[in-house]
Protein backbone atom coordinates (compact mmCIF):
# COMPACT_ATOMS: atom_id res chain seq x y z
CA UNK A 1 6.80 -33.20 5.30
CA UNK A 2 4.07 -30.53 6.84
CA UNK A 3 2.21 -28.77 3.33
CA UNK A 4 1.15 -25.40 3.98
CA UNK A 5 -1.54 -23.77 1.99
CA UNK A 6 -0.85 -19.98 2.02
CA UNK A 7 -4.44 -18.58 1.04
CA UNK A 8 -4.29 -15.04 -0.21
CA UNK A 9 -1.69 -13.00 -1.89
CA UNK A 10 1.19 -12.37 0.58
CA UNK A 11 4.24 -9.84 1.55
CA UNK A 12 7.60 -11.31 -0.05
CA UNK A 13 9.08 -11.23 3.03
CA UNK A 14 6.43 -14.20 4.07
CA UNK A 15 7.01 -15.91 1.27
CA UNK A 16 11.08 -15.77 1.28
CA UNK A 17 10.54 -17.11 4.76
CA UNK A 18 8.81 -19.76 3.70
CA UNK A 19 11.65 -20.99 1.20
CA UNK A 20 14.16 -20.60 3.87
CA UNK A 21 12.27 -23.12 6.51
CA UNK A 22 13.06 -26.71 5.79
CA UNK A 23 10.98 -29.48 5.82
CA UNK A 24 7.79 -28.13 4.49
CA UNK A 25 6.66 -27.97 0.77
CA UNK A 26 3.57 -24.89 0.49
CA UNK A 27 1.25 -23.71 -2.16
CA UNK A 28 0.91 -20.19 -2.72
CA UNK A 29 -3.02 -19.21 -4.08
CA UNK A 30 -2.52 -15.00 -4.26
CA UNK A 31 -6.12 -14.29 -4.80
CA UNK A 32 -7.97 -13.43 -1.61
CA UNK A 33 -11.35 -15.24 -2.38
CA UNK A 34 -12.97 -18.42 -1.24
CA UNK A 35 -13.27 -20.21 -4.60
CA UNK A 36 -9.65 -19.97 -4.96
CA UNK A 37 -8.13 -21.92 -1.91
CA UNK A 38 -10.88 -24.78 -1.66
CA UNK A 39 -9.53 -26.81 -4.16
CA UNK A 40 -5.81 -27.16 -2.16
CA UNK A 41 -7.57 -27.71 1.82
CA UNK A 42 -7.27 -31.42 1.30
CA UNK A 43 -3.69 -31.92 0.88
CA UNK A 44 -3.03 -29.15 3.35
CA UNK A 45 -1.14 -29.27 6.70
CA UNK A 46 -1.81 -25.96 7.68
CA UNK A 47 -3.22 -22.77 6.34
CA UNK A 48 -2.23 -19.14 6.70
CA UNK A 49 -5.08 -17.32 5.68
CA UNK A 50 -6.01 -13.34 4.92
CA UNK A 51 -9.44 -12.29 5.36
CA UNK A 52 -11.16 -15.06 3.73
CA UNK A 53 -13.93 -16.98 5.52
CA UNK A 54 -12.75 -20.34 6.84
CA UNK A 55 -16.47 -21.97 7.29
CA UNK A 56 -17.10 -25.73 9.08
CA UNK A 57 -17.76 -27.19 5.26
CA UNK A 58 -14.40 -25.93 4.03
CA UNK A 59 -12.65 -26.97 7.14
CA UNK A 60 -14.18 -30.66 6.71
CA UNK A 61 -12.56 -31.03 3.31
CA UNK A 62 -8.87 -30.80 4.95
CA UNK A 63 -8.63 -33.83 6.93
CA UNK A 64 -4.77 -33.82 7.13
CA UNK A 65 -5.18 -29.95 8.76
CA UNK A 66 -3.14 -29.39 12.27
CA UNK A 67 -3.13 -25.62 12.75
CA UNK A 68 -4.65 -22.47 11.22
CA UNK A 69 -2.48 -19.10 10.60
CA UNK A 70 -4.59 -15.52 10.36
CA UNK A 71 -2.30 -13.13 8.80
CA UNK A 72 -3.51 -10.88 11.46
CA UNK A 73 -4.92 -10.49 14.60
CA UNK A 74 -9.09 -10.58 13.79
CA UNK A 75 -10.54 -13.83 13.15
CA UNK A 76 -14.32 -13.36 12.84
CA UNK A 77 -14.66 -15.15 9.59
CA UNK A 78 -13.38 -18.30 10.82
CA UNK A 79 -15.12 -21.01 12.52
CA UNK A 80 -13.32 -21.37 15.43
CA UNK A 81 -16.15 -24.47 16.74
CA UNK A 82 -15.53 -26.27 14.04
CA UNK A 83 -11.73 -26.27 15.14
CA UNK A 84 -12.47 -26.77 18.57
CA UNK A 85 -14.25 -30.02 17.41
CA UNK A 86 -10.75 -31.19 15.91
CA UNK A 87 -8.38 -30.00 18.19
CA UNK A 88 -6.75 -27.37 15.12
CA UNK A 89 -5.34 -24.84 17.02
CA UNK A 90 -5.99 -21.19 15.56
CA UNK A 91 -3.32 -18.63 16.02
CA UNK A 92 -3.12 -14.77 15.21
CA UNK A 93 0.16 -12.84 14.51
CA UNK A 94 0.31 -10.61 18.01
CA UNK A 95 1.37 -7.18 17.99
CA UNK A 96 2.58 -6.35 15.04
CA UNK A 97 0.21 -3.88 13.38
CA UNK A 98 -0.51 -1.28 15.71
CA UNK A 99 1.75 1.27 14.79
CA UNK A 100 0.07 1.18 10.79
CA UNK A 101 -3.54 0.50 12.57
CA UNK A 102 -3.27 3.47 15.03
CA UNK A 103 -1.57 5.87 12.32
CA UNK A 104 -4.30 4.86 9.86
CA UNK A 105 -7.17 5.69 12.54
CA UNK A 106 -5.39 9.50 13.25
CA UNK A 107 -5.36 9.58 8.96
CA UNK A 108 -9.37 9.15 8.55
CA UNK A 109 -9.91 11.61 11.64
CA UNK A 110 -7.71 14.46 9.94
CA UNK A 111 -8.98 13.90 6.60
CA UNK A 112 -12.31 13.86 7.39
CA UNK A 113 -12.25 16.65 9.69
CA UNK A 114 -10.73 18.35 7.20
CA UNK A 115 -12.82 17.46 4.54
CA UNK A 116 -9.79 16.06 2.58
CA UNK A 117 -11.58 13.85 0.12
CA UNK A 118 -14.34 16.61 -1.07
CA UNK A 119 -12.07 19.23 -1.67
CA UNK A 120 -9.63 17.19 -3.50
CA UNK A 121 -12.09 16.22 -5.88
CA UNK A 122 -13.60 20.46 -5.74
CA UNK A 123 -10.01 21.53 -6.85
CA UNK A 124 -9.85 18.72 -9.75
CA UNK A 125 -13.08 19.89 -10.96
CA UNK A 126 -12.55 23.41 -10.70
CA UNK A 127 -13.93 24.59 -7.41
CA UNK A 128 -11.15 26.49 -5.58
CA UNK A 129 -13.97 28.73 -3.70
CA UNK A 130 -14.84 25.46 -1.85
CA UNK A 131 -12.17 27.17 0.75
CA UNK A 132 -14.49 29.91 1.69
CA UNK A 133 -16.93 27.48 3.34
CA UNK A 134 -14.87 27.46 6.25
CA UNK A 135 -16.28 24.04 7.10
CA UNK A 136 -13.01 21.97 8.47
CA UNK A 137 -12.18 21.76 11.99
CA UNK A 138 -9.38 20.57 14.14
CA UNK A 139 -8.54 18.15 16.67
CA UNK A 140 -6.50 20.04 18.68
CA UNK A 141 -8.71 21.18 21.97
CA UNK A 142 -11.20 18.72 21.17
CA UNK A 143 -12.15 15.71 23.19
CA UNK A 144 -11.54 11.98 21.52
CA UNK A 145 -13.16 9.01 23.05
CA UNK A 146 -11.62 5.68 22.68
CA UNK A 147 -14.23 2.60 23.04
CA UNK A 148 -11.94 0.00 24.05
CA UNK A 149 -8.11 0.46 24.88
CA UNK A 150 -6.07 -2.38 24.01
CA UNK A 151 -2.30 -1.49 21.80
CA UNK A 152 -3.75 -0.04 19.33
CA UNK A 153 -6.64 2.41 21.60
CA UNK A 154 -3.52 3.09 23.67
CA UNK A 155 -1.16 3.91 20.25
CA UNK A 156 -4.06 6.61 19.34
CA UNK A 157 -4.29 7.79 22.83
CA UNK A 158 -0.45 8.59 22.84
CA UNK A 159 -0.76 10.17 18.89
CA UNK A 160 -3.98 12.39 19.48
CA UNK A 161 -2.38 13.67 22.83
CA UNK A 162 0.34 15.04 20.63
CA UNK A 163 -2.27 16.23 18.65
CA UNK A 164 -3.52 18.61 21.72
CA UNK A 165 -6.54 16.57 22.53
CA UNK A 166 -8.27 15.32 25.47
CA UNK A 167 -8.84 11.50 25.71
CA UNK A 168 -11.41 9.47 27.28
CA UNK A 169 -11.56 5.44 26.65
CA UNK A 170 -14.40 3.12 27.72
CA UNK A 171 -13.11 -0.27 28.24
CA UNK A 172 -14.87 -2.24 31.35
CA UNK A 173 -11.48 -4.61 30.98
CA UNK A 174 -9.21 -1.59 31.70
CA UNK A 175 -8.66 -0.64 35.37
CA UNK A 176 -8.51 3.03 35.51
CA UNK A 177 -4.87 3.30 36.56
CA UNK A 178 -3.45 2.06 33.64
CA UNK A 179 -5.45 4.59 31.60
CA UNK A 180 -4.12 7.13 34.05
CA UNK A 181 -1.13 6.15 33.31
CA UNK A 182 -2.07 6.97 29.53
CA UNK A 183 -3.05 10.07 30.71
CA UNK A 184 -6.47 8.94 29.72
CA UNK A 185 -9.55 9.33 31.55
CA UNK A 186 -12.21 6.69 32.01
CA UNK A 187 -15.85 6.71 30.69
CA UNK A 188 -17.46 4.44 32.47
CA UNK A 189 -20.94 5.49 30.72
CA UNK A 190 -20.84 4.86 27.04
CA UNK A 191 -24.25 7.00 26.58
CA UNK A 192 -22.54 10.07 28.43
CA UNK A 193 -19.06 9.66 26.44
CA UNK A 194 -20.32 9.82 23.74
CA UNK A 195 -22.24 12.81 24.43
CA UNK A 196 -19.32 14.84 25.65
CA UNK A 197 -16.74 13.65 22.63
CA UNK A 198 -15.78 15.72 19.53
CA UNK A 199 -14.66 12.43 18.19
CA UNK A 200 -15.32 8.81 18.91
CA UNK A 201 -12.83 5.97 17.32
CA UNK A 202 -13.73 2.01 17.92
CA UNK A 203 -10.54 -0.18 19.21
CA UNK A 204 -12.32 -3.30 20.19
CA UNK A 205 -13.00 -6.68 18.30
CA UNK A 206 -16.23 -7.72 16.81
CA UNK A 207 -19.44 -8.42 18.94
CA UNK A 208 -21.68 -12.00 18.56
CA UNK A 209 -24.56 -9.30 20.11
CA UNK A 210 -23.70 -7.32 16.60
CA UNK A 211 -23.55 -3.35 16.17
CA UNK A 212 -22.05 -1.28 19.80
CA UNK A 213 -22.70 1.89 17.77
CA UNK A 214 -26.43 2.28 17.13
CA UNK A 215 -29.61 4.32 16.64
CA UNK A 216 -29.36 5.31 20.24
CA UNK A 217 -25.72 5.59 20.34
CA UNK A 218 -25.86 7.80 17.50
CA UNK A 219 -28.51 9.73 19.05
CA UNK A 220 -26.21 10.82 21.80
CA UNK A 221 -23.55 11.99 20.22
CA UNK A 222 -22.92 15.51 18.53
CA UNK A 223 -24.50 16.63 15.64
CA UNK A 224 -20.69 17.99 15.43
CA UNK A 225 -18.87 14.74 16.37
CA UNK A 226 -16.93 12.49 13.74
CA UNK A 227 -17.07 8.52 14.15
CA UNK A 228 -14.36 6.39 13.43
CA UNK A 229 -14.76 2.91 12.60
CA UNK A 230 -10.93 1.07 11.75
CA UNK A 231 -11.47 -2.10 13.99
CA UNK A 232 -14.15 -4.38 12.78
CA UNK A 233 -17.12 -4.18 10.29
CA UNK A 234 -20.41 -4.54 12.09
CA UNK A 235 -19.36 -2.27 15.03
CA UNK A 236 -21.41 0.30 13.52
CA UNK A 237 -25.04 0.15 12.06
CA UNK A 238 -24.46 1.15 8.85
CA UNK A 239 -27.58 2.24 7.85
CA UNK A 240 -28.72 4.26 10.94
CA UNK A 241 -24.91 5.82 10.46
CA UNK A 242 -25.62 6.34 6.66
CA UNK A 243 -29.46 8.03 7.98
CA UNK A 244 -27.61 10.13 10.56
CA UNK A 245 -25.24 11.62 8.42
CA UNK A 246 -27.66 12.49 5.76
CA UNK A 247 -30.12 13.91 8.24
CA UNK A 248 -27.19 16.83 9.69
CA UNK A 249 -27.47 14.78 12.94
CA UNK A 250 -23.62 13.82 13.10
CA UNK A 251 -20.85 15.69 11.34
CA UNK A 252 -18.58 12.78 9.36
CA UNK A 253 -17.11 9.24 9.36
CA UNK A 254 -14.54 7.73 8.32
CA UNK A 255 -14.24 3.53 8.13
CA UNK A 256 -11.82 1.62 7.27
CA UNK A 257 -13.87 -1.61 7.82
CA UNK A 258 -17.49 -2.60 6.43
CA UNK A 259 -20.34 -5.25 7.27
CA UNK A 260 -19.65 -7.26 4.00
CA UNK A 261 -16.30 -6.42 2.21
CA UNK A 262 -15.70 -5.29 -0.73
CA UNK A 263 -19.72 -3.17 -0.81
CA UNK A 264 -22.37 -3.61 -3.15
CA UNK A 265 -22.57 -1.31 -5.47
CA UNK A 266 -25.57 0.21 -4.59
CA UNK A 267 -24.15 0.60 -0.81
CA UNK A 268 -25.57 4.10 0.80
CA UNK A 269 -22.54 5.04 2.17
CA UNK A 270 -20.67 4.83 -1.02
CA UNK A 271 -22.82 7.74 -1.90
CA UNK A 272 -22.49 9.76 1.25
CA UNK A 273 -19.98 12.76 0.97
CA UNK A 274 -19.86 12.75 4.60
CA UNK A 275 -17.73 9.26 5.00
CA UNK A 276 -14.56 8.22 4.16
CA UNK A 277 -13.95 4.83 3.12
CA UNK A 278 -10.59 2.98 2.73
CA UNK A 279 -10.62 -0.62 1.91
CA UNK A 280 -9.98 -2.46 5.09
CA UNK A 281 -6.01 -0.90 4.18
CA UNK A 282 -5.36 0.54 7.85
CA UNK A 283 -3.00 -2.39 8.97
CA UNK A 284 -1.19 -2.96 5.01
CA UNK A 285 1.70 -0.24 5.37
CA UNK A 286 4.44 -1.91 3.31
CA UNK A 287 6.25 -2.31 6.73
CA UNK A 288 3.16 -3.83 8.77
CA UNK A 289 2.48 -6.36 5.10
CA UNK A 290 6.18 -7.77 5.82
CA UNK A 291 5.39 -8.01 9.75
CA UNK A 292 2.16 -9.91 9.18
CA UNK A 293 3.57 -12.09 6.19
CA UNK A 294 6.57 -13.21 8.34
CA UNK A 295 4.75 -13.42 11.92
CA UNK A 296 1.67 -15.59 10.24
CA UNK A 297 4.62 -18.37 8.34
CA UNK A 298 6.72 -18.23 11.72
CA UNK A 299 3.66 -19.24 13.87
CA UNK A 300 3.20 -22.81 11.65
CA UNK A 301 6.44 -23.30 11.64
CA UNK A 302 7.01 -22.54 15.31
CA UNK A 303 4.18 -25.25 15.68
CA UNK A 304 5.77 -28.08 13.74
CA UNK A 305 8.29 -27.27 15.76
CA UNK A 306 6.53 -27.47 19.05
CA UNK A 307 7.41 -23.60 20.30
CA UNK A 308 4.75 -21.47 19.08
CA UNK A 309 3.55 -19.13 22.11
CA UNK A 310 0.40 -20.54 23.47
CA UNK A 311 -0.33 -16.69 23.72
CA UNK A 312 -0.81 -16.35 20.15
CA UNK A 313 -3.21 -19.46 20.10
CA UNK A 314 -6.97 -18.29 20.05
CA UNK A 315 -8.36 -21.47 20.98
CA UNK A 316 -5.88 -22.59 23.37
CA UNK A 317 -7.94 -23.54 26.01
CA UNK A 318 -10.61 -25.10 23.88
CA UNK A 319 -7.92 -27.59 21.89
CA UNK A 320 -5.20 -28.37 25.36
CA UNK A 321 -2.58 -26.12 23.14
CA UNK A 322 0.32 -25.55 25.41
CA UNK A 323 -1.02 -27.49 28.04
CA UNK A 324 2.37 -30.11 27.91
């Protein structure tokens, strides 16, 4: 009987799922840290995991482990190699959080073009003249540029058309009639996007080469443009972001996603009036929780049971998953 090591607190839904399924026993740890799940990986079957790190040492410890479960679709934090080496497949819940992702990335550009956080905290502490600045603008008119256009680029392409804006997406993946079709317009230059854009939202997954959005990145953009950052931490430099804001040189940010999560303390963006920070929350609607929590505890049990889509398996190639 399969054991299943659910590490991280997770959506009822997941866990009534899991009582329904026969034939598997599981352990439920709720606390999303490290220290928490080691001590179950070695009488574990399989793992569905939040945003935890999954390193080669902790994998090594579970030597009855057959398949790994992200409760999502980003894996970064997981050594994939040292699955490889074992043949664990590693599969991600699909498409089940765009919707909350894209709705989330439209939130941070309204509030901070809007300054929604400052003058909240203006009104609570008396300021109601913080209106006359006149300092919010809008997105309708503007120009937004997606940098990559997968569900959820394509999501925010359809909600800031709504919105009245023009959309441009650089993704060297895309062919250009499918963004047509999006009534999107390509960018094959990232340098000159960013230039033209009023806004500029990331939609692709993390990069071994590190930061896309850097010193000179930054440098070509407005000092009026607004950066959005609800994909992956370590898209953005945070430090030449936090010295570009601070130096008038762009307008605002707002991340939903950081380098190292939760910050230090002492973080210089924590600080910065110009950014708005949410806590990696963009894709944990109480709708999109239950999606994730059921799709990630359907995937191992769709493997015990020898019909989990190879599509949803990461590593497919690398560990013959699928293959017969």
């Amino acid at each position: 009987m399969p054991h299943i090591l659910v590490a991280g607190k997770l959506h009822a839904a997941g866990i009534d799922r899991l009582q329904q399924a026969k034939g598997f026993t599981f352990t439920h740890v709720e606390e999303v840290s490290v220290d928490s799940y080691l001590p179950h990986l070695p009488g574990a079957d399989a793992v569905v995991i939040r945003t935890q790190p999954m390193t080669a040492e902790a994998i090594a410890t579970a030597p009855q482990l057959r398949i790994v479960s992200r409760h999502g679709v980003g894996y970064d934090a997981i050594d994939v190699k040292a699955l490889n080496s074992r043949g664990i497949p590693l599969c991600i819940v699909g498409d089940v959080n765009s919707r909350a992702v894209a709705e989330h990335t439209l939130m941070l550009m309204l509030a901070v073009a809007r300054r929604a956080a400052a003058h909240d905290a203006a009104v609570r502490s008396g300021n109601w003249n913080i209106r006359n600045r006149f300092e919010t603008v809008e997105l309708d008119g503007k120009t937004l540029l997606l940098v990559g256009f997968g569900r959820i680029g394509r999501r925010v392409a359809e909600l800031a058309r709504a919105f009245g804006m023009a959309v441009l997406a650089h993704d060297p993946f895309v062919k250009p009639d499918l963004l047509a079709k999006h009534g999107v317009r390509p960018a094959e230059d990232l340098l000159k996007a960013l230039a033209e854009a009023d806004y500029v939202s990331l939609h692709m997954p993390g990069q071994a080469s590190g930061a896309v959005i850097f010193e000179e990145e930054l440098a070509a953009m407005k000092p009026t443009a607004i950066l959005i950052n609800a994909a992956r931490g370590g898209l953005v430099n945070e430090a030449a972001l936090d010295q570009a804001l601070r130096e008038g040189r762009l307008s605002g940010a707002g991340l939903d996603v950081l380098r190292t999560e939760p910050p230090a303390p002492d973080h210089p963006l924590l600080s910065n009036d110009r950014v708005l920070i949410s806590p990696h929350t963009a894709g944990l609607t109480a709708e999109c929780a239950a999606r994730m929590a059921v799709a990630s505890v359907q995937n191992v049990i769709d493997h015990f049971a020898g019909r989990l889509d190879p599509a949803l398996v990461v590593n497919a190639a690398a560990t013959g998953y699928g293959s017969g």
